[in-house]
Structures are given as C-alpha cells and as structure tokens.
PDB file of N, CA and C in Angstrom:
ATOM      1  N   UNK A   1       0.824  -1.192   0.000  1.00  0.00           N
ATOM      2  CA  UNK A   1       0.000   0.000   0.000  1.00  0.00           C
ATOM      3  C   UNK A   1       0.869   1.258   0.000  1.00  0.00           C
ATOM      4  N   UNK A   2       1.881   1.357   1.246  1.00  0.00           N
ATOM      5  CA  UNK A   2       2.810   2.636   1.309  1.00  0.00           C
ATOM      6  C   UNK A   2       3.995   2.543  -0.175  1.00  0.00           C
ATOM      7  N   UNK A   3       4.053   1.688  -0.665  1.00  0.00           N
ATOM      8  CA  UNK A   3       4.872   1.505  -2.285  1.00  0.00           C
ATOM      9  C   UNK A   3       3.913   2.252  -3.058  1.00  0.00           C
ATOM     10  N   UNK A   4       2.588   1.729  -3.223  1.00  0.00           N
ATOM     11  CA  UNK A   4       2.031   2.233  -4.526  1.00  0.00           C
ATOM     12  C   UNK A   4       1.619   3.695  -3.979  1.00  0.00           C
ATOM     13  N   UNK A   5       1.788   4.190  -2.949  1.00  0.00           N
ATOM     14  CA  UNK A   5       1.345   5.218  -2.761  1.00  0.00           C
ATOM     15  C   UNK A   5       2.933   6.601  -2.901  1.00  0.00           C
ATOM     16  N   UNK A   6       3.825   5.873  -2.620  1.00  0.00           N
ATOM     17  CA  UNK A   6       5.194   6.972  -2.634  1.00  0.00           C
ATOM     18  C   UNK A   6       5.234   6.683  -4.305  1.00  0.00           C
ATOM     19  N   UNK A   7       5.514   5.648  -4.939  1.00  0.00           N
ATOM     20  CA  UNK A   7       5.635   5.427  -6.507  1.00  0.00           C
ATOM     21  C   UNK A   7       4.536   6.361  -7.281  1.00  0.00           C
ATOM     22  N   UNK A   8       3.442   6.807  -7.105  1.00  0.00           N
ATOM     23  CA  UNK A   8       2.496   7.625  -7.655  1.00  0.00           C
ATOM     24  C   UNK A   8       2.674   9.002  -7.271  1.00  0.00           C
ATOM     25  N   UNK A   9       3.303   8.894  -6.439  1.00  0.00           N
ATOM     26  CA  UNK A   9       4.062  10.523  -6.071  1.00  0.00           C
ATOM     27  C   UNK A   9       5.349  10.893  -6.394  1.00  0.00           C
ATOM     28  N   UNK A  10       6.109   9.789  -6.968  1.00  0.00           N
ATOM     29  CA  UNK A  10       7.430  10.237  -7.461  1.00  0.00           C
ATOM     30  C   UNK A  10       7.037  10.531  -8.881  1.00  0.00           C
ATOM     31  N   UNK A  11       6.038   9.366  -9.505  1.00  0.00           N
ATOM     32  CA  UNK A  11       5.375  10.161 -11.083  1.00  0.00           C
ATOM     33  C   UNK A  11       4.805  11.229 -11.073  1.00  0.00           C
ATOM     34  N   UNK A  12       3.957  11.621 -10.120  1.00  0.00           N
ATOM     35  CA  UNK A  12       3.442  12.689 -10.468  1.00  0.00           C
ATOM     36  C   UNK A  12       4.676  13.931 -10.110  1.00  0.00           C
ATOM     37  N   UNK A  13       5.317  13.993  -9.424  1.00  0.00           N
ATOM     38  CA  UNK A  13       6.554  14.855  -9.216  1.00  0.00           C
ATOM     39  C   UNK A  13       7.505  14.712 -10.173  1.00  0.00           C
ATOM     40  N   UNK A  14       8.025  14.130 -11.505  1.00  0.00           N
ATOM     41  CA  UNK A  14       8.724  13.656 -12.403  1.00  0.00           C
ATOM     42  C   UNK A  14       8.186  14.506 -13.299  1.00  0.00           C
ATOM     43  N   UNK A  15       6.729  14.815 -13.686  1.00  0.00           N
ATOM     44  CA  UNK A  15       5.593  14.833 -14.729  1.00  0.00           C
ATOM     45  C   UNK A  15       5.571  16.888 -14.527  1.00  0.00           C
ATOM     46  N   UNK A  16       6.081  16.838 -12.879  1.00  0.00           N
ATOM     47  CA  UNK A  16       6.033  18.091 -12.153  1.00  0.00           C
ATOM     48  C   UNK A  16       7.959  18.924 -12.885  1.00  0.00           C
ATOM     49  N   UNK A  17       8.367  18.010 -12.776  1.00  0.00           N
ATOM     50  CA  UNK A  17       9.724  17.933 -13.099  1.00  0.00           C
ATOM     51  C   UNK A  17      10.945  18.988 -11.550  1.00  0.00           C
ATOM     52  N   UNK A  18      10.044  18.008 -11.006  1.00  0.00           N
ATOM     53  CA  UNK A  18      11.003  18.355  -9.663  1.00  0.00           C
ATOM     54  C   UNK A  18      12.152  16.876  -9.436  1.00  0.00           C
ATOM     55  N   UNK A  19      13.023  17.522  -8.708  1.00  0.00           N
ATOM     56  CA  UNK A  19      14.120  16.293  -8.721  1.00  0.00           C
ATOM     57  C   UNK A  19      13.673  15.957  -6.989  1.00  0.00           C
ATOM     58  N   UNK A  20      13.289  14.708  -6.936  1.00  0.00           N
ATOM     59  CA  UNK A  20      13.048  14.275  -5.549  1.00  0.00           C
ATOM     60  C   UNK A  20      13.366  12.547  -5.432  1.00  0.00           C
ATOM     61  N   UNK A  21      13.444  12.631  -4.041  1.00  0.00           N
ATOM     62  CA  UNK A  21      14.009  11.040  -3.981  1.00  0.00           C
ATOM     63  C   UNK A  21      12.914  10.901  -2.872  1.00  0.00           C
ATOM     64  N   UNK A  22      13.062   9.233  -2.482  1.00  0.00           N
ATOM     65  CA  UNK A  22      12.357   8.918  -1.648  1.00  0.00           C
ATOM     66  C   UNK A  22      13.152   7.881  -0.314  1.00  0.00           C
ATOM     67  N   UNK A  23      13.076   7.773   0.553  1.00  0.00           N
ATOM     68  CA  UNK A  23      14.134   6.668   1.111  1.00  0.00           C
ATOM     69  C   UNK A  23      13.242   5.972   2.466  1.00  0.00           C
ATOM     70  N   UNK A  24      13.484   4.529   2.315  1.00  0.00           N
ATOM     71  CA  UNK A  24      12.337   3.910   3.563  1.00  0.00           C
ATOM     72  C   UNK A  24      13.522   3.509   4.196  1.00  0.00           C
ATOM     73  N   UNK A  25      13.481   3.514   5.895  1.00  0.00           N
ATOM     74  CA  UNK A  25      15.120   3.028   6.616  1.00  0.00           C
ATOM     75  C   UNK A  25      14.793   2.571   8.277  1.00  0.00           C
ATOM     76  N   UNK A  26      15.506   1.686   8.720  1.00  0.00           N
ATOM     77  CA  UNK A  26      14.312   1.304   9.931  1.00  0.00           C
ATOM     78  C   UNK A  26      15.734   2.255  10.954  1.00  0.00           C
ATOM     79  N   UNK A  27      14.737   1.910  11.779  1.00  0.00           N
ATOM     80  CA  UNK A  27      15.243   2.754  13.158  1.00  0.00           C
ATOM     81  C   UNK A  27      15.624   1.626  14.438  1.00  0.00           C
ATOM     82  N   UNK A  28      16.966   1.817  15.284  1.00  0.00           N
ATOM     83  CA  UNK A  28      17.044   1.002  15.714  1.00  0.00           C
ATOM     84  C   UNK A  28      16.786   1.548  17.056  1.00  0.00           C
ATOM     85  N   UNK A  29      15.484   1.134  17.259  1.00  0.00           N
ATOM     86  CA  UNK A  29      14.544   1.373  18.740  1.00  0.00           C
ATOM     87  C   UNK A  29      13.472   2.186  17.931  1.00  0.00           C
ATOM     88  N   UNK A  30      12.619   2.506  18.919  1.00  0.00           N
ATOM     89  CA  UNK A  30      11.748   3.189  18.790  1.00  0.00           C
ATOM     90  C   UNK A  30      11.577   4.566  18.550  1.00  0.00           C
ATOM     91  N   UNK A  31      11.004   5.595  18.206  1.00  0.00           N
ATOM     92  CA  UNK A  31      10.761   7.096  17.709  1.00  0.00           C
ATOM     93  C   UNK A  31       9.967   7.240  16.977  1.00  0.00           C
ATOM     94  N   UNK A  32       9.120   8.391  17.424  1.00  0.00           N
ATOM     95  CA  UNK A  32       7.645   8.915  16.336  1.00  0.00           C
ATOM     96  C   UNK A  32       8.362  10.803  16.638  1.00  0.00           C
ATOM     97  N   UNK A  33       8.055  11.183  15.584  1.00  0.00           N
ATOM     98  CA  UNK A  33       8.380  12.427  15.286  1.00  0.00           C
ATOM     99  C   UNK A  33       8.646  12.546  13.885  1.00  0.00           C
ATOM    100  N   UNK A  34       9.238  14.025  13.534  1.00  0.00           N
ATOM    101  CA  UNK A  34       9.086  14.309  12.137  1.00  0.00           C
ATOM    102  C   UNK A  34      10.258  15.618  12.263  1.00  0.00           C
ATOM    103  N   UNK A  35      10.815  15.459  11.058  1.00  0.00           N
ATOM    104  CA  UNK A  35      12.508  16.479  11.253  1.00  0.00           C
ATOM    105  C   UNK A  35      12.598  16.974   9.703  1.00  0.00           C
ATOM    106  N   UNK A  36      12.726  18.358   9.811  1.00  0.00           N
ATOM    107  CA  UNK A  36      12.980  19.302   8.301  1.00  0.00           C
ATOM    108  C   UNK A  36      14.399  19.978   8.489  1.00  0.00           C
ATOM    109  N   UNK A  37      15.139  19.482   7.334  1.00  0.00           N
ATOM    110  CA  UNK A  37      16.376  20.613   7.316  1.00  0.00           C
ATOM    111  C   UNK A  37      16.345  20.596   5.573  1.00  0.00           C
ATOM    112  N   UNK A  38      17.418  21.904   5.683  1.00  0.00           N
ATOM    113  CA  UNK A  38      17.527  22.610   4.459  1.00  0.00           C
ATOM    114  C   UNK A  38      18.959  23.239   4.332  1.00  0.00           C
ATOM    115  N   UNK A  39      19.850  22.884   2.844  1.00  0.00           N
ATOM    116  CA  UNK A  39      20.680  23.195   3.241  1.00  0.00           C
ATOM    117  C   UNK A  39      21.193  24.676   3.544  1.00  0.00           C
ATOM    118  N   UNK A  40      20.304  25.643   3.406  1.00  0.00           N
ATOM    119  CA  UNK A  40      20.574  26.543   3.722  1.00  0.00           C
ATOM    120  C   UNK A  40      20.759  27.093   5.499  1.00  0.00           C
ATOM    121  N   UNK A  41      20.364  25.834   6.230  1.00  0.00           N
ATOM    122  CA  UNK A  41      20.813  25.922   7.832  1.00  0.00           C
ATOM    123  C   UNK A  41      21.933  25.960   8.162  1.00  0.00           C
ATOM    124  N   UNK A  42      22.724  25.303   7.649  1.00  0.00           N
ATOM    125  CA  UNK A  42      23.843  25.487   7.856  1.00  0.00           C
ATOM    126  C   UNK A  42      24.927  25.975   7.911  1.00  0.00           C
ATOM    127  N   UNK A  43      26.206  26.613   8.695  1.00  0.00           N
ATOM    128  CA  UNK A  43      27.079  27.280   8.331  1.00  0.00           C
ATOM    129  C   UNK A  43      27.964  27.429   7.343  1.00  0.00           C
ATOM    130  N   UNK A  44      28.249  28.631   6.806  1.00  0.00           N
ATOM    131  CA  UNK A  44      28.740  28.127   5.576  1.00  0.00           C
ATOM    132  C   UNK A  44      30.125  28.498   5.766  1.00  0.00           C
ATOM    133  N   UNK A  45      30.661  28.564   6.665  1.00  0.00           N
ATOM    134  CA  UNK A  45      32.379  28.863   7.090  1.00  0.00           C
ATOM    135  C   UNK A  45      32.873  29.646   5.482  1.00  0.00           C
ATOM    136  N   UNK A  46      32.220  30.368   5.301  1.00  0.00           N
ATOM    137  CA  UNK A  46      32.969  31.046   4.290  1.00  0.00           C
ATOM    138  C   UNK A  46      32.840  30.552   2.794  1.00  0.00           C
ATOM    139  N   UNK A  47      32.329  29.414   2.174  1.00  0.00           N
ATOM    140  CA  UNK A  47      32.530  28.391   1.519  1.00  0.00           C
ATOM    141  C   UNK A  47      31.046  29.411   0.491  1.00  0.00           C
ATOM    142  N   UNK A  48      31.304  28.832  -0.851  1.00  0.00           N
ATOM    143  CA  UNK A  48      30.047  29.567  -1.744  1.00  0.00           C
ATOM    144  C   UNK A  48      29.058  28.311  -2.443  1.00  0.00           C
ATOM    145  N   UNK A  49      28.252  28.414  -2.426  1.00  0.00           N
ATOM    146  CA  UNK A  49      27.469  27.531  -3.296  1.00  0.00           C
ATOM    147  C   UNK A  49      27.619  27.957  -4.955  1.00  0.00           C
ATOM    148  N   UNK A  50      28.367  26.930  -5.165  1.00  0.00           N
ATOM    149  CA  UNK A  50      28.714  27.247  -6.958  1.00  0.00           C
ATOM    150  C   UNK A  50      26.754  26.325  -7.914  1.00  0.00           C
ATOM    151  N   UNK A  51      26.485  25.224  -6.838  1.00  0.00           N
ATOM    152  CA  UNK A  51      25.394  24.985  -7.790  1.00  0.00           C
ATOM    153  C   UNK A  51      23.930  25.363  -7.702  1.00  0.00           C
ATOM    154  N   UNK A  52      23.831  26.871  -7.449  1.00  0.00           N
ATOM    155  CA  UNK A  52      22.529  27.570  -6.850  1.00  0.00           C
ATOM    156  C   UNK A  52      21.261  26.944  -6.484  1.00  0.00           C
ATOM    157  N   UNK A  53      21.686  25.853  -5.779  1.00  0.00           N
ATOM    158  CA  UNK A  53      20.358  24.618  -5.101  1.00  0.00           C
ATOM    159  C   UNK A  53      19.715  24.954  -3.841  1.00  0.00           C
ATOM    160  N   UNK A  54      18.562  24.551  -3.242  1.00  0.00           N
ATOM    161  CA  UNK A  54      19.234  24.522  -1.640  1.00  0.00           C
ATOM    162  C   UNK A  54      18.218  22.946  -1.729  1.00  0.00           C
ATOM    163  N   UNK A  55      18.820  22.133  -0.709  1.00  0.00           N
ATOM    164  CA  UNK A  55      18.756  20.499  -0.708  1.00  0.00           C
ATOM    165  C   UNK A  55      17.430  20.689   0.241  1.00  0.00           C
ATOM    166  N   UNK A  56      16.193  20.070   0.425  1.00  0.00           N
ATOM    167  CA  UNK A  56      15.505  19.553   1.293  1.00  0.00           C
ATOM    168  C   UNK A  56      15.497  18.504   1.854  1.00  0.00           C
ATOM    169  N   UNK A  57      15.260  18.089   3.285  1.00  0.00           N
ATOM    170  CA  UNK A  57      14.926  16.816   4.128  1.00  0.00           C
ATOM    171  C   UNK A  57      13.680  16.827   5.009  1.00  0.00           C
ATOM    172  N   UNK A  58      13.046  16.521   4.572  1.00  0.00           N
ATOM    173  CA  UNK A  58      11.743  15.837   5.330  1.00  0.00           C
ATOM    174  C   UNK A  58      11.194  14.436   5.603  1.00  0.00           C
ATOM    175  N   UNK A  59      11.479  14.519   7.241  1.00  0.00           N
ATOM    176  CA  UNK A  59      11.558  12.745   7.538  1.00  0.00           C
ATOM    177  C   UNK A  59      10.678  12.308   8.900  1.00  0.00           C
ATOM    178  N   UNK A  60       9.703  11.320   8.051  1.00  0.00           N
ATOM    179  CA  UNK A  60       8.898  10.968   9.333  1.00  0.00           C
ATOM    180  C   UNK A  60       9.241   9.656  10.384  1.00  0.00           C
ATOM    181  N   UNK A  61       8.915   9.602  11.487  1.00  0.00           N
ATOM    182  CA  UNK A  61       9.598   8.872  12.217  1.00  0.00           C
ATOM    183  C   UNK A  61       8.500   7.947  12.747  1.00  0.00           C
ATOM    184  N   UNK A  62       8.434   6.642  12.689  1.00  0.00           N
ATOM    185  CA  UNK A  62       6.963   6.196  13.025  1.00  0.00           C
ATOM    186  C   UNK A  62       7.313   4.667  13.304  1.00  0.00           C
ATOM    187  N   UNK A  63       7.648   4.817  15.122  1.00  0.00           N
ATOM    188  CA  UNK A  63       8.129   3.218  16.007  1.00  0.00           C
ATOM    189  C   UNK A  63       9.460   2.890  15.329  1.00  0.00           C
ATOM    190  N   UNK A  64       9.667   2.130  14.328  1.00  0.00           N
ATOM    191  CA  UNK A  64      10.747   1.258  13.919  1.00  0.00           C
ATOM    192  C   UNK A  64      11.058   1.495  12.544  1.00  0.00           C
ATOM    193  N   UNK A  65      10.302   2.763  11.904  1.00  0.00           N
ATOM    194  CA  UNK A  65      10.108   3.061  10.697  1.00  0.00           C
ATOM    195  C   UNK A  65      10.351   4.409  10.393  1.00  0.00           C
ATOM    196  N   UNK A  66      11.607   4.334   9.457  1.00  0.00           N
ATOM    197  CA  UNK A  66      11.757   6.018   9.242  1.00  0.00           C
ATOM    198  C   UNK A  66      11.210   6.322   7.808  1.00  0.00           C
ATOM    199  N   UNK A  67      10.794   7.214   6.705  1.00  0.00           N
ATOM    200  CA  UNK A  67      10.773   7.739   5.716  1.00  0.00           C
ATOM    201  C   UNK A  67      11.258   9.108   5.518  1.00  0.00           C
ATOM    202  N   UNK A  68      12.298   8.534   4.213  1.00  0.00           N
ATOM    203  CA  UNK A  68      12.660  10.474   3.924  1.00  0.00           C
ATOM    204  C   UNK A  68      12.654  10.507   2.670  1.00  0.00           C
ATOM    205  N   UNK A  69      12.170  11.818   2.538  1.00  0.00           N
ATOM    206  CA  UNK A  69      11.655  12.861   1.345  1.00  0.00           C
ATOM    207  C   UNK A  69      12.986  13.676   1.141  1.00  0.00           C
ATOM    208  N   UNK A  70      13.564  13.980  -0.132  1.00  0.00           N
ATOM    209  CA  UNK A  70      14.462  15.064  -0.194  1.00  0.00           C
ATOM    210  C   UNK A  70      14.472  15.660  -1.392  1.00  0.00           C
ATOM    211  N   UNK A  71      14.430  16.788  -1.876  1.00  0.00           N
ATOM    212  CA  UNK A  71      14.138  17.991  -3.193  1.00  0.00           C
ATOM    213  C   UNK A  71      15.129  18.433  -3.076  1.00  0.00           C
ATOM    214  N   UNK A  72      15.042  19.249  -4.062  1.00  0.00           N
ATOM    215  CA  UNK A  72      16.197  20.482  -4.333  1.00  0.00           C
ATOM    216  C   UNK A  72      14.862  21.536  -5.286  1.00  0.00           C
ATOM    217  N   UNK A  73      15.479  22.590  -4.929  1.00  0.00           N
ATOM    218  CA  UNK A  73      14.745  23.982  -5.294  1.00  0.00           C
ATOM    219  C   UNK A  73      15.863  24.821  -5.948  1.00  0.00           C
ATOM    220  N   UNK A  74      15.797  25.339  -6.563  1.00  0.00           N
ATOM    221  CA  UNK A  74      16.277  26.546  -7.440  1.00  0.00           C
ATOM    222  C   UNK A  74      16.609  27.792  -6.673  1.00  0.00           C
ATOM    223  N   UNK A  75      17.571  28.932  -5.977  1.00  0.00           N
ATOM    224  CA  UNK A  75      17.706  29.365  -5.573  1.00  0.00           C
ATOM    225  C   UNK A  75      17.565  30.709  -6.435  1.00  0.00           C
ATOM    226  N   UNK A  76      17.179  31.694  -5.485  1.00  0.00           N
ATOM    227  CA  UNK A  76      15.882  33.082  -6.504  1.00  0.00           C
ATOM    228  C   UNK A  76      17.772  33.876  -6.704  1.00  0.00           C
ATOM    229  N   UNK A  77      18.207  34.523  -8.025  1.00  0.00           N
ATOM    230  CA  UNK A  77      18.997  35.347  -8.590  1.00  0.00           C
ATOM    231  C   UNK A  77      19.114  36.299  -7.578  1.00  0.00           C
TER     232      UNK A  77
END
C-alpha cells in the first residue's frame, strides 16, 4: 500500500519535473516524530554555493520506521 502510494508521487513529481528522492530506513529502537532541514541551515564557514540549489529533508519517524523525502529547489537570482 505505502509503495504504490510513494511510486504515484514520485510520477506525479517527475511529470512536475522536480528532482526528488524517496528513502524507507528502519530505526534502531523506537521514535515517532518528524525532522525538516535545508541546506541553507547550515554554516557556511565562508565556503560559496557554486550549484545555486538549496537540498531539502523531510523525515517521518513512526516506532521502527523512518521515511525520507528530499528535493532540491532553485535558488531566486
């Protein structure tokens, strides 16, 4: 059920022509929660972004079961 349901969302996001991945990963113990980063959180010690991206992570956490979502967006000129 959770296959045919992420697989119909990576087509329709393909069709969207966004670049996104999907990733299923177990957890060793338990955790329910949900975690967003972007690479624009991070410090950039000086360093430049030559490929004007910024990376997304969105990941749900559910008992023994993790899922993550990750994009990239176009950064505005």
């Amino acid at each position: 059920m959770l296959a045919i349901i992420f697989i119909s969302l990576q087509q329709i996001l393909e069709i969207m022509n966004i670049n996104f991945n999907t990733t299923l990963f177990a957890i060793y113990g338990i955790c329910f929660g949900a975690n967003y980063w972007n690479s624009n959180m991070d410090d950039d010690f000086g360093e430049t972004d030559l490929t004007g991206e910024t990376e997304h992570c969105l990941q749900f956490f559910i008992a023994v079961l993790g899922i993550s979502f990750v994009w990239f967006t176009q950064d505005e000129a």
